[in-house]
N, C-alpha and C. Protein backbone atom coordinates (compact mmCIF):
# COMPACT_ATOMS: atom_id res chain seq x y z
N UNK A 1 56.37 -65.89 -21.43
CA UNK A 1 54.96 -65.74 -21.16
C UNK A 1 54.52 -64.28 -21.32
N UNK A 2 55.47 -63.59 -21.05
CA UNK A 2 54.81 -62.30 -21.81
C UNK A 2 54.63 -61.83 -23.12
N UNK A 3 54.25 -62.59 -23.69
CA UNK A 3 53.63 -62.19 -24.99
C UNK A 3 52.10 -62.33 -24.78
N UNK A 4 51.91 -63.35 -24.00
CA UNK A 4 50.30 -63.12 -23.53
C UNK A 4 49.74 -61.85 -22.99
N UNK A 5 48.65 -61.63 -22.67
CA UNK A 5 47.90 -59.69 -22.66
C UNK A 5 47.98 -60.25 -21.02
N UNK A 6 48.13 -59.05 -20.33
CA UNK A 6 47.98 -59.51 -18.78
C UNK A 6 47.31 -60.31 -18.03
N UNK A 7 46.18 -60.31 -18.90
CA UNK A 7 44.68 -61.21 -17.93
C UNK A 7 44.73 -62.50 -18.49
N UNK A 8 45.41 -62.58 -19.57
CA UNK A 8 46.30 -63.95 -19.56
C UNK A 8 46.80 -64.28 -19.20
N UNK A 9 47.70 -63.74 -18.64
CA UNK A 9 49.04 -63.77 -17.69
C UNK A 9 48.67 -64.39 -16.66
N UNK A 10 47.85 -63.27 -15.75
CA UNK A 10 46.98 -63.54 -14.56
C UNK A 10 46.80 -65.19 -14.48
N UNK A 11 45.62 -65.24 -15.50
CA UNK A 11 44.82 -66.54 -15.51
C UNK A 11 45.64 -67.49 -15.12
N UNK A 12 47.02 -67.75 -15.94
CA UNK A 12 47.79 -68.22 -15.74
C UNK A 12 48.46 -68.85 -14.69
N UNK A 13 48.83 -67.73 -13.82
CA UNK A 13 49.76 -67.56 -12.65
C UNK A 13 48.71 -68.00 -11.93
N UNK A 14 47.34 -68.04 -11.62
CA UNK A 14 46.27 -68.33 -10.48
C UNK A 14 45.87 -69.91 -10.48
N UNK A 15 46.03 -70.45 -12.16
CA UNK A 15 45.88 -71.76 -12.22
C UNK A 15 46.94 -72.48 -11.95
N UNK A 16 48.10 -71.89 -11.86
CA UNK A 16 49.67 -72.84 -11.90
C UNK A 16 49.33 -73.30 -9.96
N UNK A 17 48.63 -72.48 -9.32
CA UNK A 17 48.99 -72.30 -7.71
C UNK A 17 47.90 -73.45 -7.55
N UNK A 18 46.91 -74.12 -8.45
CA UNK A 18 46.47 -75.36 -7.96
C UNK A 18 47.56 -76.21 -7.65
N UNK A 19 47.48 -77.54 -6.76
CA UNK A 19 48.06 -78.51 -6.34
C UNK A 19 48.03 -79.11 -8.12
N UNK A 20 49.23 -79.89 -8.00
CA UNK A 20 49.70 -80.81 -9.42
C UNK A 20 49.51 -79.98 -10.98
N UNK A 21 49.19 -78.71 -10.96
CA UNK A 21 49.53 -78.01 -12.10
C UNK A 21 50.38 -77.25 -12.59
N UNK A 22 50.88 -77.28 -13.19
CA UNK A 22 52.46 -76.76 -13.38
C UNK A 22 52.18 -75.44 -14.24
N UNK A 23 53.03 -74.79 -14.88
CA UNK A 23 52.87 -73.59 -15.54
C UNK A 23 52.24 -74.25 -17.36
N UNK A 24 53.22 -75.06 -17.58
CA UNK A 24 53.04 -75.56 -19.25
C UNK A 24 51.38 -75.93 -19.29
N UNK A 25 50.29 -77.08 -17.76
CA UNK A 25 48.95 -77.16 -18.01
C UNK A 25 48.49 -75.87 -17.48
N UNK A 26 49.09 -74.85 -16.80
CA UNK A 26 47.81 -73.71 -16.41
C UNK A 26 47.90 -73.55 -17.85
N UNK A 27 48.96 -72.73 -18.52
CA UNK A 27 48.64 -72.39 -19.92
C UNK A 27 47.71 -72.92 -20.34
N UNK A 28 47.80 -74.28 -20.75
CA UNK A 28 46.26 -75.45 -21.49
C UNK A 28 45.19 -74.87 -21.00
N UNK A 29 44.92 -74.61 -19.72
CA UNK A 29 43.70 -74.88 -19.18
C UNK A 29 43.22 -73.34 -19.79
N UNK A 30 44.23 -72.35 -19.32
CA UNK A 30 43.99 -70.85 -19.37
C UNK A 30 42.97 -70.67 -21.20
N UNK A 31 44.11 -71.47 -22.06
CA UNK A 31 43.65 -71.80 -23.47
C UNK A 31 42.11 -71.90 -23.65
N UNK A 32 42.27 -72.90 -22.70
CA UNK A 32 40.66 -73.57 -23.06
C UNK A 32 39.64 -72.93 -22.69
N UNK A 33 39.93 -72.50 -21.59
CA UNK A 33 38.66 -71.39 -20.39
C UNK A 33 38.86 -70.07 -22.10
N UNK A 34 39.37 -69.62 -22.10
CA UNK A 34 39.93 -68.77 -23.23
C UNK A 34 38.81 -68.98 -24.66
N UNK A 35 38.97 -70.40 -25.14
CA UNK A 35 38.12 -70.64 -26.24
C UNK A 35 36.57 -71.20 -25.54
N UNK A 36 36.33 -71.43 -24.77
CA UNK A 36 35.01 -71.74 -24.47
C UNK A 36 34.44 -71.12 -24.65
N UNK A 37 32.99 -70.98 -24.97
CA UNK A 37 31.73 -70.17 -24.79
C UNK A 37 31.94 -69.51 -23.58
N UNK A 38 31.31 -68.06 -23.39
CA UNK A 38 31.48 -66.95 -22.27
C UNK A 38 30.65 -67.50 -21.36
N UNK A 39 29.77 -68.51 -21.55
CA UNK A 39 29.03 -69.01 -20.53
C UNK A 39 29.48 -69.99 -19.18
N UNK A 40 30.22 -70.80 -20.17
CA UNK A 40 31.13 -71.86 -19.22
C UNK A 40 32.36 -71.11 -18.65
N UNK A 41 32.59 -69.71 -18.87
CA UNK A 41 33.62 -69.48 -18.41
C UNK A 41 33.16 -68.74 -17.33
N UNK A 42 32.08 -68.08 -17.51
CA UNK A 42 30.87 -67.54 -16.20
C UNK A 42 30.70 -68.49 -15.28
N UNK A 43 29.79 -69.89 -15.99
CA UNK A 43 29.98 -70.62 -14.76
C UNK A 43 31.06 -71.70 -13.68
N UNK A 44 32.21 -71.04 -14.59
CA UNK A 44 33.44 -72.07 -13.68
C UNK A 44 33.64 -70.78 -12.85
N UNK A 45 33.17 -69.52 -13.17
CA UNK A 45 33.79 -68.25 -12.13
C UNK A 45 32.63 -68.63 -10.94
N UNK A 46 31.23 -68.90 -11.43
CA UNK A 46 30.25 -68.56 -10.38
C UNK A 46 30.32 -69.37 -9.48
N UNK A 47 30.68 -70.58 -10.19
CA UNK A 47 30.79 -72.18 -8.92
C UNK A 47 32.08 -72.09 -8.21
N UNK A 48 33.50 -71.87 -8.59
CA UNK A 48 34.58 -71.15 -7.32
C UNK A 48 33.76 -70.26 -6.34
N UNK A 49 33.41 -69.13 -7.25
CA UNK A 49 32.28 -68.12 -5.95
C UNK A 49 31.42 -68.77 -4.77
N UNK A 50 31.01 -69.69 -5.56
CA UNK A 50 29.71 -70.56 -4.39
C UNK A 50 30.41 -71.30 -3.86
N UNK A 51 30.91 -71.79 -4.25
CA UNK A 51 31.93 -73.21 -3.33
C UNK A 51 32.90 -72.05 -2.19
N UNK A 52 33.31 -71.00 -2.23
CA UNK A 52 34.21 -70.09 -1.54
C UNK A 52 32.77 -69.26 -0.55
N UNK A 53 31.92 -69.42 -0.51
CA UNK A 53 31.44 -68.47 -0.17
C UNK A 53 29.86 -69.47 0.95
N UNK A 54 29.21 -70.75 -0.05
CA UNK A 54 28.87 -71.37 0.88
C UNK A 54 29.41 -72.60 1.51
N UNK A 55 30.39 -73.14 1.17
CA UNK A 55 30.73 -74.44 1.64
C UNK A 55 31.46 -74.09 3.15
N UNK A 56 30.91 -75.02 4.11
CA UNK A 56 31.30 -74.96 5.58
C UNK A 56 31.60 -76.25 6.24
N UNK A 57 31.78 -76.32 7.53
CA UNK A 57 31.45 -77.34 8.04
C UNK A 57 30.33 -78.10 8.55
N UNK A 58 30.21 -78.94 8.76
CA UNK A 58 28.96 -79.54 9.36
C UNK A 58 28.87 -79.63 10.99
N UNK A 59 28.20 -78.90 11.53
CA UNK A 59 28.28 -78.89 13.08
C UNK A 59 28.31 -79.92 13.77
N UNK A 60 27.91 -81.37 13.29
CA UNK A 60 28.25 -82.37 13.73
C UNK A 60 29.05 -83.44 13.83
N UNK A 61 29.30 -83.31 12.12
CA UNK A 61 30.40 -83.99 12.29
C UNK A 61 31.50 -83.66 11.58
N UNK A 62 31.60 -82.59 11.17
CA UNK A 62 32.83 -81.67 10.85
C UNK A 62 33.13 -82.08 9.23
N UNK A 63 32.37 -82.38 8.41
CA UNK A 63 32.17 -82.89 7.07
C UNK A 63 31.92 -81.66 6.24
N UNK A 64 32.51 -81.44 4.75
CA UNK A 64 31.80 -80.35 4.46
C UNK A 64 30.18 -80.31 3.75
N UNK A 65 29.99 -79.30 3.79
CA UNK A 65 28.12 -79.04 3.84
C UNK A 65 27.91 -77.63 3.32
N UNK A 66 27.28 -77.69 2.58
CA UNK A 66 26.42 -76.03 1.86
C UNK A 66 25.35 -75.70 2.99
N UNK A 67 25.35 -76.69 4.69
CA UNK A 67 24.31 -76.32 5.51
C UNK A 67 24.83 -76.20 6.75
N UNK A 68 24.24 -75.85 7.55
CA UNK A 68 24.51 -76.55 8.85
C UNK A 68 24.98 -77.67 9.43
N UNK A 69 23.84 -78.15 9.20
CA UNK A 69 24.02 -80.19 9.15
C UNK A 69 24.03 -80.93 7.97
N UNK A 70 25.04 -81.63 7.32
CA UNK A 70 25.14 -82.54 6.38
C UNK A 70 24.41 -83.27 6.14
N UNK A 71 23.95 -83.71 4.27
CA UNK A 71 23.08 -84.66 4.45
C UNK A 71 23.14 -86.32 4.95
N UNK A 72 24.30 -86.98 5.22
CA UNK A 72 24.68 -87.61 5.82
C UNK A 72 24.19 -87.98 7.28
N UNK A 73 24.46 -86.40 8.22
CA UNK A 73 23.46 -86.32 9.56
C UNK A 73 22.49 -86.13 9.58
N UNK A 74 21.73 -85.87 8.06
CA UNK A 74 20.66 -85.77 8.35
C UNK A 74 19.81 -86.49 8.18
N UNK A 75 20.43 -88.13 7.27
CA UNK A 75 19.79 -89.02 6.65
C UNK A 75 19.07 -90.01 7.91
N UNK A 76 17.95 -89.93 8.10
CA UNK A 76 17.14 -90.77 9.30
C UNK A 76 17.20 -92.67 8.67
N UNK A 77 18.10 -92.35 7.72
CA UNK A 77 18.05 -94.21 7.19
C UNK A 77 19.34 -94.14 7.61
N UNK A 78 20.10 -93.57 8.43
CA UNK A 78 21.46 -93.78 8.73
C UNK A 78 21.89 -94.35 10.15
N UNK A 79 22.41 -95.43 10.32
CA UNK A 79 22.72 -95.92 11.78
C UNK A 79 24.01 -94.63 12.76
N UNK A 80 22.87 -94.32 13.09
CA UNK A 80 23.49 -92.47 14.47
C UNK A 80 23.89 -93.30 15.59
N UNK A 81 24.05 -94.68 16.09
CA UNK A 81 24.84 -94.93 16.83
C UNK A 81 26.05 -95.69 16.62
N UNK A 82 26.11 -95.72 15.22
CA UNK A 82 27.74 -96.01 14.57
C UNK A 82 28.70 -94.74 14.35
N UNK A 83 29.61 -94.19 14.85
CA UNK A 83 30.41 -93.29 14.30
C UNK A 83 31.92 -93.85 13.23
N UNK A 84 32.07 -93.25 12.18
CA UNK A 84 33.61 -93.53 11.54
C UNK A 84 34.32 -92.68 11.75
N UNK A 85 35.22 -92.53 12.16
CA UNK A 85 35.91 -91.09 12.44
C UNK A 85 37.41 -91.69 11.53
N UNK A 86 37.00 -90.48 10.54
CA UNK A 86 38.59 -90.61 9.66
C UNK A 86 39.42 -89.09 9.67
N UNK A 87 40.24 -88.97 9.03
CA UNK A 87 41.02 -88.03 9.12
C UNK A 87 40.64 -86.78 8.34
N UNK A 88 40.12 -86.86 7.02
CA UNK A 88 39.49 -85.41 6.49
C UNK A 88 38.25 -86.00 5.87
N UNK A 89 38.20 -84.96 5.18
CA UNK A 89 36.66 -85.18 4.49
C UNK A 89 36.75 -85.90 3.16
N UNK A 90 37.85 -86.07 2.58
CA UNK A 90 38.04 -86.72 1.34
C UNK A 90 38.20 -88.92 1.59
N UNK A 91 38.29 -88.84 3.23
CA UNK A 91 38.26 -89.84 3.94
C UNK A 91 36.84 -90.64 3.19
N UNK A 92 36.35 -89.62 3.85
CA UNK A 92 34.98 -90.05 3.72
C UNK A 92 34.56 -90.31 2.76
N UNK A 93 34.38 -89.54 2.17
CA UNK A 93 33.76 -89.57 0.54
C UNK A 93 34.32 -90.83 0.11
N UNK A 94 35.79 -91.36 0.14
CA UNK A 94 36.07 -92.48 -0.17
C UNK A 94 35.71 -93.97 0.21
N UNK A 95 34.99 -93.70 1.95
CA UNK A 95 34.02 -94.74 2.46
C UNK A 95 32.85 -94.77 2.11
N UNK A 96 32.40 -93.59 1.38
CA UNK A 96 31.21 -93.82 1.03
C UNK A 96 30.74 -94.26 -0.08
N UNK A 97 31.79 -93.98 -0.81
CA UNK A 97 31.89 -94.55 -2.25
C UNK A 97 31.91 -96.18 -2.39
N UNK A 98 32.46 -96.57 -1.14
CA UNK A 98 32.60 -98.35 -0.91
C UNK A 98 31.33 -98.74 -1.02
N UNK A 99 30.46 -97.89 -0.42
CA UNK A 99 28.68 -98.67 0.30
C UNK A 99 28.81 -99.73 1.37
N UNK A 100 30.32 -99.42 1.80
CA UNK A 100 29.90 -100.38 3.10
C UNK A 100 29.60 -99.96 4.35
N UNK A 101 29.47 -98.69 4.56
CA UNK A 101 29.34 -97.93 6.12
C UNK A 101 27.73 -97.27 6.07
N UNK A 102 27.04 -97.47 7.00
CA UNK A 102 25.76 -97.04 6.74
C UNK A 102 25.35 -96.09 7.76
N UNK A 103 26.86 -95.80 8.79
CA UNK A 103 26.04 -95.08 10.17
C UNK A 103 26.37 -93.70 9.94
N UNK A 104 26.87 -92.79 10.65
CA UNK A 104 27.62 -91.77 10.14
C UNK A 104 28.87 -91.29 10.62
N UNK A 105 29.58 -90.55 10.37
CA UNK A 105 31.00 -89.83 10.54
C UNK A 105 31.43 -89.06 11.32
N UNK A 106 32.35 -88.70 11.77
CA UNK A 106 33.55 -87.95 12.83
C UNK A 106 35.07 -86.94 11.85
N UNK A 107 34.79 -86.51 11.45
CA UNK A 107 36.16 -85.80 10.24
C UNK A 107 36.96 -85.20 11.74
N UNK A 108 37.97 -85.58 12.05
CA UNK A 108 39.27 -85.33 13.16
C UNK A 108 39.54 -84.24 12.30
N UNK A 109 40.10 -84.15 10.92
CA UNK A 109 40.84 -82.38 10.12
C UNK A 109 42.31 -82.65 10.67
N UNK A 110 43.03 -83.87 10.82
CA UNK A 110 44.37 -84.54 10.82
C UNK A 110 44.26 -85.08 11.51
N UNK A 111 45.39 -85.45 11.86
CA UNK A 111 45.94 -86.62 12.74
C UNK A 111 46.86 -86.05 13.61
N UNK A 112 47.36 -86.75 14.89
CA UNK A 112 48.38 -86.12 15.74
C UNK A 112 49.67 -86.21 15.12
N UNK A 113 50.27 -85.30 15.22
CA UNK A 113 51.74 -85.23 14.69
C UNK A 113 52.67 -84.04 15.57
N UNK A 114 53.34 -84.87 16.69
CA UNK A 114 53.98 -84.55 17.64
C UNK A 114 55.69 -83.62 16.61
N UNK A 115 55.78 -84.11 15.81
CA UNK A 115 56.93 -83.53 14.77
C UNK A 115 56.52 -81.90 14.06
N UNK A 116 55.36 -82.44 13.80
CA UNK A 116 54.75 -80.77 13.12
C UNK A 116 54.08 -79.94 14.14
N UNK A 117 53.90 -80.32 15.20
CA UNK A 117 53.42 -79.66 16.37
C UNK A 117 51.83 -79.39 16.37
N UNK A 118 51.02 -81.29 16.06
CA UNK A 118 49.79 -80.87 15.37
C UNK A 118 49.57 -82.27 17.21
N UNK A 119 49.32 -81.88 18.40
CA UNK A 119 48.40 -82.19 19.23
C UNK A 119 46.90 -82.54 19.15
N UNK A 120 46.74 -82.95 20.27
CA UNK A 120 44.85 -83.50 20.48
C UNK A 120 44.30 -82.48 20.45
N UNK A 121 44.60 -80.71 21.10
CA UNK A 121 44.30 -79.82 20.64
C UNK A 121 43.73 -79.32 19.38
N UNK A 122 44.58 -79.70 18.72
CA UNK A 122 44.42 -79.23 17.46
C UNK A 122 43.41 -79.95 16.36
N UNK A 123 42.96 -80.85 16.54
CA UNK A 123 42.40 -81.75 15.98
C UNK A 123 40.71 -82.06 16.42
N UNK A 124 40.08 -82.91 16.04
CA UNK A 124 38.60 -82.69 16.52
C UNK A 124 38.78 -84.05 17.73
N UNK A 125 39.66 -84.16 18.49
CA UNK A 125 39.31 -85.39 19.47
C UNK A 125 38.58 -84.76 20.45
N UNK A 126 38.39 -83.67 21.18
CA UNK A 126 37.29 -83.31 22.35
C UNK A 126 36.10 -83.35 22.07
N UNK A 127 35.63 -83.16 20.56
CA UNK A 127 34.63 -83.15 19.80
C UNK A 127 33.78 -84.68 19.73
N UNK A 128 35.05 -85.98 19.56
CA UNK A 128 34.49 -86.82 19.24
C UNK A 128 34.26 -87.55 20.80
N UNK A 129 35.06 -86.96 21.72
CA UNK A 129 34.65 -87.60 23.29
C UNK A 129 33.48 -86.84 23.73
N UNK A 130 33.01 -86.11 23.38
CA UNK A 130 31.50 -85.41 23.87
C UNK A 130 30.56 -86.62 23.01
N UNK A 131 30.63 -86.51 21.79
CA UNK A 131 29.77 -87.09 21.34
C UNK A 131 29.58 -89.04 21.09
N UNK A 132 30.96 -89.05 21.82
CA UNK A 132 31.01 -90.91 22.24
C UNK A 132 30.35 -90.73 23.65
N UNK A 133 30.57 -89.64 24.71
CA UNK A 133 30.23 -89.94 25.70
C UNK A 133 28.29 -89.30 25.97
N UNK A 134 28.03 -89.11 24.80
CA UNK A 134 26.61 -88.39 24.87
C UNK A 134 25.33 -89.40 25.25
N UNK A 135 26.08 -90.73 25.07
CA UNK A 135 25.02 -92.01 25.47
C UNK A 135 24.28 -92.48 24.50
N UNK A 136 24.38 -91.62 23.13
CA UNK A 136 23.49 -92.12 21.49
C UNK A 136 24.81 -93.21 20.95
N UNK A 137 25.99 -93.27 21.21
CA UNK A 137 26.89 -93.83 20.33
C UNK A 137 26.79 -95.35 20.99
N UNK A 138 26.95 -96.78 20.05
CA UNK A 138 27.04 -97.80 20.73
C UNK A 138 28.84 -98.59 20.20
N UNK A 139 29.18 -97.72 19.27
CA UNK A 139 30.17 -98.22 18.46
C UNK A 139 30.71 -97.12 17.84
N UNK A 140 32.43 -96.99 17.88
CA UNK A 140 33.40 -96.04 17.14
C UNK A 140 34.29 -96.62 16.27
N UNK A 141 34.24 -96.44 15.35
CA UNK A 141 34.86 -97.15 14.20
C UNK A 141 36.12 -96.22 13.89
N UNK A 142 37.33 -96.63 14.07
CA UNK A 142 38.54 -95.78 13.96
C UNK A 142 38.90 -96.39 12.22
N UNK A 143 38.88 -94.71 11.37
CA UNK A 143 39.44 -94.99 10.52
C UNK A 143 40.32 -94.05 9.72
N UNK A 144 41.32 -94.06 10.48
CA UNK A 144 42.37 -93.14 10.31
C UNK A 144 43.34 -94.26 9.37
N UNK A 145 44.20 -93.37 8.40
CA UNK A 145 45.78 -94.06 7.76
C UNK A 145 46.37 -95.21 9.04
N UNK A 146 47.45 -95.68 8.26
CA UNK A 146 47.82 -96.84 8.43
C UNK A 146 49.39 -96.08 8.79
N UNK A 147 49.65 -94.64 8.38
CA UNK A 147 50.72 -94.22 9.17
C UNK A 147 51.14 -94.15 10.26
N UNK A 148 52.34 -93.78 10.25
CA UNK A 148 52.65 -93.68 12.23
C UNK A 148 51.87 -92.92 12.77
N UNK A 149 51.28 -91.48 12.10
CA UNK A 149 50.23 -90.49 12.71
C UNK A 149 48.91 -90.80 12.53
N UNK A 150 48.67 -92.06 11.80
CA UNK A 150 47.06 -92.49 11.52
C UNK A 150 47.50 -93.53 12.87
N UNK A 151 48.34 -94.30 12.83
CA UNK A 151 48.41 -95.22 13.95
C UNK A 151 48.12 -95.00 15.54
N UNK A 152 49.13 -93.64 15.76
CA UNK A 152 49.13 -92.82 16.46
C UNK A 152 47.88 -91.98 17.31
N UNK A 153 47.30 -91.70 15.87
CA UNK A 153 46.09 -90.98 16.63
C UNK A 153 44.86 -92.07 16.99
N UNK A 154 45.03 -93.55 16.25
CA UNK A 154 44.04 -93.99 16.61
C UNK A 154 44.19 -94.79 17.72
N UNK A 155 45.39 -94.93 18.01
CA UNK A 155 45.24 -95.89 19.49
C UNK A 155 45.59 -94.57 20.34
N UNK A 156 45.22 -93.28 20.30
CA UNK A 156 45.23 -91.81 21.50
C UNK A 156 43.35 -91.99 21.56
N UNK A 157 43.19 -92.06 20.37
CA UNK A 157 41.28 -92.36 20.41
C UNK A 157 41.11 -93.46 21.07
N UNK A 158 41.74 -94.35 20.90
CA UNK A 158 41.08 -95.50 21.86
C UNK A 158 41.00 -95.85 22.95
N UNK A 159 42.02 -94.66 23.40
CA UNK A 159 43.09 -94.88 25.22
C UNK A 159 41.64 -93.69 25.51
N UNK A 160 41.32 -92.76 24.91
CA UNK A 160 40.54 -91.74 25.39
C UNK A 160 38.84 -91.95 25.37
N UNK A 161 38.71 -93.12 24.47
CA UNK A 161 37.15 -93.98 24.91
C UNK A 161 37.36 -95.01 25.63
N UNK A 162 38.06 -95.28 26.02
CA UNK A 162 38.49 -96.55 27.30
C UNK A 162 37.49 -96.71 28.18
N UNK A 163 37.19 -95.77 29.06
CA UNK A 163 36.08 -95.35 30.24
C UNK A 163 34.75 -95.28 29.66
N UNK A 164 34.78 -95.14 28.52
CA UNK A 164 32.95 -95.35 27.57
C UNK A 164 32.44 -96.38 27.58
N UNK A 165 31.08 -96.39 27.44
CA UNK A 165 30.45 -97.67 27.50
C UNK A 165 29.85 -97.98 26.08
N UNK A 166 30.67 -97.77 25.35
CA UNK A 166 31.19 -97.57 23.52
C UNK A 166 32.28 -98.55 23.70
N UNK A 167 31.84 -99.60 22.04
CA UNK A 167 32.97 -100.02 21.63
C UNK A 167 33.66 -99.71 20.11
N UNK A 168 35.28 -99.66 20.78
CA UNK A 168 35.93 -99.36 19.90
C UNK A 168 36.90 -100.39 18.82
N UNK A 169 36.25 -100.06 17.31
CA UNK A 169 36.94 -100.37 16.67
C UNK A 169 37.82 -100.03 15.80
N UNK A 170 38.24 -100.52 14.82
CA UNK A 170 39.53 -100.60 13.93
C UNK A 170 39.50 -101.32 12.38
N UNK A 171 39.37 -99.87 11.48
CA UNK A 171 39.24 -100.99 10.34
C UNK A 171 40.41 -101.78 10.09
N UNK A 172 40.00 -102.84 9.81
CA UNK A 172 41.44 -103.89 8.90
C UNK A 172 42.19 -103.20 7.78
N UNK A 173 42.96 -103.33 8.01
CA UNK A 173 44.11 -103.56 7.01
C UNK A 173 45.23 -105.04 6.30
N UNK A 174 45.89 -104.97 5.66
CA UNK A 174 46.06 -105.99 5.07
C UNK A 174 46.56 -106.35 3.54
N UNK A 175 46.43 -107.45 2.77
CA UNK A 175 46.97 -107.56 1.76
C UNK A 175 45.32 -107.01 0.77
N UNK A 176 46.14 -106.23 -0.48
CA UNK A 176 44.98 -105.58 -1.27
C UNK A 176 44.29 -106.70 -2.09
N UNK A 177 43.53 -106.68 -2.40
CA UNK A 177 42.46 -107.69 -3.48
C UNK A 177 43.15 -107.40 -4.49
N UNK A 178 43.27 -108.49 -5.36
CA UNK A 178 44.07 -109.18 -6.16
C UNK A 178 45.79 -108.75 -6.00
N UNK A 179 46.07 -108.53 -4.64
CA UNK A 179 47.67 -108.48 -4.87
C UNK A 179 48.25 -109.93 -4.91
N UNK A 180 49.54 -109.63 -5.32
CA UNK A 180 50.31 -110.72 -4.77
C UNK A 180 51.10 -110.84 -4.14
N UNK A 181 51.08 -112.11 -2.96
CA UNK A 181 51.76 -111.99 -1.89
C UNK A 181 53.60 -111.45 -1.78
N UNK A 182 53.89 -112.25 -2.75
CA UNK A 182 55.51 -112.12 -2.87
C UNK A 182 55.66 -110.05 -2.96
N UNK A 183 54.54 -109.57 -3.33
CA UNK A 183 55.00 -108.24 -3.61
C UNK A 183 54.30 -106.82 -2.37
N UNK A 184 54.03 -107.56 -1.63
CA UNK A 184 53.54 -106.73 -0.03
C UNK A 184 54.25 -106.91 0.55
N UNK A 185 54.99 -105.95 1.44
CA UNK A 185 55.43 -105.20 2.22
C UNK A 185 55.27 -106.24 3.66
N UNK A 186 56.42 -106.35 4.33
CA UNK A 186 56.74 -107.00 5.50
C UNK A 186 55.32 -106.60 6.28
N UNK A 187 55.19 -105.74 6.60
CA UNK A 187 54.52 -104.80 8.13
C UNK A 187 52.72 -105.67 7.27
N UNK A 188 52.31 -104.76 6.26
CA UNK A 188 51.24 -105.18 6.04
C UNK A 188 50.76 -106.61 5.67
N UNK A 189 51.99 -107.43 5.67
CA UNK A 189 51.63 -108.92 5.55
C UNK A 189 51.21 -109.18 7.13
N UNK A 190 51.99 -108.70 7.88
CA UNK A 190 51.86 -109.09 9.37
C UNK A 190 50.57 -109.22 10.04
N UNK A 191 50.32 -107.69 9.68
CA UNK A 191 49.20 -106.94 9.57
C UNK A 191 47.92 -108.03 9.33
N UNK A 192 48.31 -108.10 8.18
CA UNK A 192 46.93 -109.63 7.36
C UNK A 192 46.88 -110.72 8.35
N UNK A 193 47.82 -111.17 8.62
CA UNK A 193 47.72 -112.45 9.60
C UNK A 193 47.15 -112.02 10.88
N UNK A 194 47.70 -110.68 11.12
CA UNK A 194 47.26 -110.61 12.66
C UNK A 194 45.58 -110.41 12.63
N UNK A 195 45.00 -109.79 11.83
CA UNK A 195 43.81 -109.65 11.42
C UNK A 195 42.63 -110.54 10.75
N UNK A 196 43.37 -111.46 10.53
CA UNK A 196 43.06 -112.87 9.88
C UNK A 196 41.21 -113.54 10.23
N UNK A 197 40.30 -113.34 9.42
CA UNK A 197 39.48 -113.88 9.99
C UNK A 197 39.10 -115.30 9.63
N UNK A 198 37.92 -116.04 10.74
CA UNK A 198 37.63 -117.43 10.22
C UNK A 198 36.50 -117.50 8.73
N UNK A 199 37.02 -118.57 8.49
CA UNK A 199 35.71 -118.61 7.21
C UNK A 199 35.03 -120.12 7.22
């Protein structure tokens, strides 16, 4: 790689440190940013800048936001006494992409993980018991992973709205649309039956 001029080099070494890019695609990418018009290469610098400089959290529900409050919390067509509380923000975006949730969100920023030394502390659960116990919530929709630490943290959420006059739920899990049975997994077949609704 050193035959490239340094700020090639650079480019290089800064794109390899994304997640899933290796040295052989930073090169590609470095290439391409390289042959583009000086414009697109301005604006892939200016939008890192803005994204590094305004993107935050959302004071309410811990989502990210270029504001204060997300447009999500801020949408008055949104049911504010449904909460989903999932594990990050990429959670979300993926429920929202469904169109089946219409109220709004809770981002926890992990799950408990007694192994990595990641506690209720550490996580947004005091956050989401203020705002289950604020008297606007009528329903908590737990939607954390299906791991031992998604499992984990969601029945610690449920032991900790117990005393609310909120009910708590649990999305389903189960066999995927169009799987086939012979090829799912013991636990999540179980899972399906135990969850089983009437039709």
């Amino acid at each position: 790689m050193h035959y490239y001029p340094k700020s090639i080099r650079n480019l290089i070494k800064q794109l390899s440190k994304l997640p899933g890019i290796g040295e052989k695609t930073a090169e590609r990418l470095a290439m391409h940013i390289l042959r583009s018009p000086r414009r697109q290469g301005e604006a892939l610098g200016r939008s890192i800048y803005d994204v590094k400089q305004s993107v935050r959290l959302c004071r309410s529900c811990f989502a990210l936001s270029d504001r204060e409050v997300c447009d999500i919390c801020e949408d008055p067509n949104r049911d504010a006494t449904v909460l989903c509380v999932v594990e990050q923000p990429a959670d979300m975006i993926s429920i929202e992409r469904s169109g089946a949730f219409q109220g709004r969100y809770h981002v926890l920023s992990g799950v408990l993980s007694p192994m990595d030394g990641i506690g209720p502390d550490d996580i947004r659960i005091q956050e989401l018991n203020r705002r289950a116990a604020s008297g606007n919530i009528r329903e908590v929709l737990i939607a954390t992973g299906t791991s031992v630490e998604g499992e984990a943290t969601a029945a610690y959420i449920q032991e900790q709205l117990a005393h609310l006059p909120v009910t708590v739920t649990r999305i389903a899990s189960g066999v995927p649309v169009g799987g086939d049975l012979k090829y799912v997994d013991q636990l999540t077949l179980k899972r399906a039956i135990e969850s089983r609704l009437k039709v």
